[in-house]
C-alpha atoms as a PDB file:
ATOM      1  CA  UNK A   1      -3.416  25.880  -0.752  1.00  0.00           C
ATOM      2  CA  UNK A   2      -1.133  23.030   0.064  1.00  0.00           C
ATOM      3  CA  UNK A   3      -0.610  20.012  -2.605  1.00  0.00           C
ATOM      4  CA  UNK A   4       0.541  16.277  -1.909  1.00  0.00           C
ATOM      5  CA  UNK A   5       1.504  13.722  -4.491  1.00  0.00           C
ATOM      6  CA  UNK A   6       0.764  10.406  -3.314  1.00  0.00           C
ATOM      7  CA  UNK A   7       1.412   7.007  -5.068  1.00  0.00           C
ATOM      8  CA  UNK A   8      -1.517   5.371  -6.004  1.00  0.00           C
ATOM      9  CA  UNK A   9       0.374   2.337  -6.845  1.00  0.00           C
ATOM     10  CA  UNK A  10       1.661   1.183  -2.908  1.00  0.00           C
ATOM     11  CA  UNK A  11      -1.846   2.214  -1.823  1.00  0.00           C
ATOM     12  CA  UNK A  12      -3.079  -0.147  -3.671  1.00  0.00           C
ATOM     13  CA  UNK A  13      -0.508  -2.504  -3.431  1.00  0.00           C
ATOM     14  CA  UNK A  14      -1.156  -2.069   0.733  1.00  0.00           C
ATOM     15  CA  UNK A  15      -4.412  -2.724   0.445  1.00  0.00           C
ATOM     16  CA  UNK A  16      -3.759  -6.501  -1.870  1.00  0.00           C
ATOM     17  CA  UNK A  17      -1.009  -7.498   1.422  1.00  0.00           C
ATOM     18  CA  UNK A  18      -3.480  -6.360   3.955  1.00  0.00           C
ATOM     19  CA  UNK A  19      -6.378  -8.665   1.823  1.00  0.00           C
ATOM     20  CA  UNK A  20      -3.545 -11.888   1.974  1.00  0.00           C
ATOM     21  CA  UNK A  21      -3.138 -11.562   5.222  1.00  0.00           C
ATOM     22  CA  UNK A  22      -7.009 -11.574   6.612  1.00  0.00           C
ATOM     23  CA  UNK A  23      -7.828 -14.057   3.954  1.00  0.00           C
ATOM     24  CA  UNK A  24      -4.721 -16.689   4.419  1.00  0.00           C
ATOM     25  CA  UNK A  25      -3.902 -15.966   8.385  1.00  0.00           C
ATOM     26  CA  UNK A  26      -3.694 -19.288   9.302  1.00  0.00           C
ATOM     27  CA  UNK A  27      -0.651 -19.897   6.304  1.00  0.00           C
ATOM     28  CA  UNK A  28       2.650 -20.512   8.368  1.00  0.00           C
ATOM     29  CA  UNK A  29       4.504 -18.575   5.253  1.00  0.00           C
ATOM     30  CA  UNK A  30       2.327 -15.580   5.729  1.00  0.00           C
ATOM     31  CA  UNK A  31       3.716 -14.890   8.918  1.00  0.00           C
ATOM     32  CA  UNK A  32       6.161 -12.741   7.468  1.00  0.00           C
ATOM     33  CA  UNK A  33       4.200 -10.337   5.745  1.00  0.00           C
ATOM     34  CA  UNK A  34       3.301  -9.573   9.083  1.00  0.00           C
ATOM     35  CA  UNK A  35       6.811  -8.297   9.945  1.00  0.00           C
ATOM     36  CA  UNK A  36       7.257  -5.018   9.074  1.00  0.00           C
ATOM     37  CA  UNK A  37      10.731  -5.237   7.227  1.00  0.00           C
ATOM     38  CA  UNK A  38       9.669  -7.962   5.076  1.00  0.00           C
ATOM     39  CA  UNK A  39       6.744  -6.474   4.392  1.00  0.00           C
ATOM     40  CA  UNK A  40       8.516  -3.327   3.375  1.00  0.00           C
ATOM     41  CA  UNK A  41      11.160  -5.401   1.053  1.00  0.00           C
ATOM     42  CA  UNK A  42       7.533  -7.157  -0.530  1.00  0.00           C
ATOM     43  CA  UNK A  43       6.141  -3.600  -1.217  1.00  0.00           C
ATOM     44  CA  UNK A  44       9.813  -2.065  -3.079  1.00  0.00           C
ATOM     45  CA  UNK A  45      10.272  -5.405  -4.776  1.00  0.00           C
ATOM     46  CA  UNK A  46       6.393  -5.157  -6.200  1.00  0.00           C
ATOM     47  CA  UNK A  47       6.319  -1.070  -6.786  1.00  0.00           C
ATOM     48  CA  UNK A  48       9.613  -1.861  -9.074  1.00  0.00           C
ATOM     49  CA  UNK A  49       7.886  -4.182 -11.354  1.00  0.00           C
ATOM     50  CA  UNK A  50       4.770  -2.153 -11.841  1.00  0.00           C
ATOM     51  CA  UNK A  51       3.859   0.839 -13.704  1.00  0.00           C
ATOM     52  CA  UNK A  52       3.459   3.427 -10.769  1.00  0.00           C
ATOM     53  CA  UNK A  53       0.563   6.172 -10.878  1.00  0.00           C
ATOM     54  CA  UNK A  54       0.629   9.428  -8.549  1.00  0.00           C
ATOM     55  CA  UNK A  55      -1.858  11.824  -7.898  1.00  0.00           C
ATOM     56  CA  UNK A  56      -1.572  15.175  -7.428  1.00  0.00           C
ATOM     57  CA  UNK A  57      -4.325  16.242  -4.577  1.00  0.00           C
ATOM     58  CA  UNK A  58      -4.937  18.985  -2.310  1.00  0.00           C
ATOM     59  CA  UNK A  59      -3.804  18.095   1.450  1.00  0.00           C
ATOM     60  CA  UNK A  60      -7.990  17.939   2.330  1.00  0.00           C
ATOM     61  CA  UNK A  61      -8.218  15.391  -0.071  1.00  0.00           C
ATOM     62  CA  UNK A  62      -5.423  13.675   0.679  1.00  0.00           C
ATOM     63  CA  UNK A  63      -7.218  12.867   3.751  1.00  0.00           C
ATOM     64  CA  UNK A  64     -10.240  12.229   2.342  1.00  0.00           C
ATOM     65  CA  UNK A  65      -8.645   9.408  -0.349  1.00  0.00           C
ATOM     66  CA  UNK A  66      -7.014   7.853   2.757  1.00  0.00           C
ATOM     67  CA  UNK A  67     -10.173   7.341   4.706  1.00  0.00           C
ATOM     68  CA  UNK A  68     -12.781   6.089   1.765  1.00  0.00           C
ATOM     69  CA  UNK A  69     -10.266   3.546   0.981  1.00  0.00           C
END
């Protein structure tokens, strides 16, 4: 049996960027997020101010969390 941790935290954090950038699209500024380096420097900048959770999952589940959300 194979484990994973993920971080719960960027998922989620992933997710809120991906939400900005269906709902806002037409925003000049958001343009950037688009880029994969800023978006990257957005994500580090954000993880380091929040509390971060991990989960510890089995590599089936793993796939299975990554999927349903």
């Amino acid at each position: 049996m194979s484990y994973s941790i993920i971080n719960l935290t960027a998922k989620v954090v992933n997710q809120e960027l991906d939400n900005i950038l269906v709902n806002y699209s037409q925003h000049p500024c958001l343009l950037f997020l688009s880029l994969p380096f800023i978006r990257q420097k957005i994500l580090v900048n954000v993880l380091n101010c929040l509390p971060n959770r991990y989960a510890l999952v089995e590599d089936q589940q793993e796939k299975e969390i990554f999927n349903n959300v």
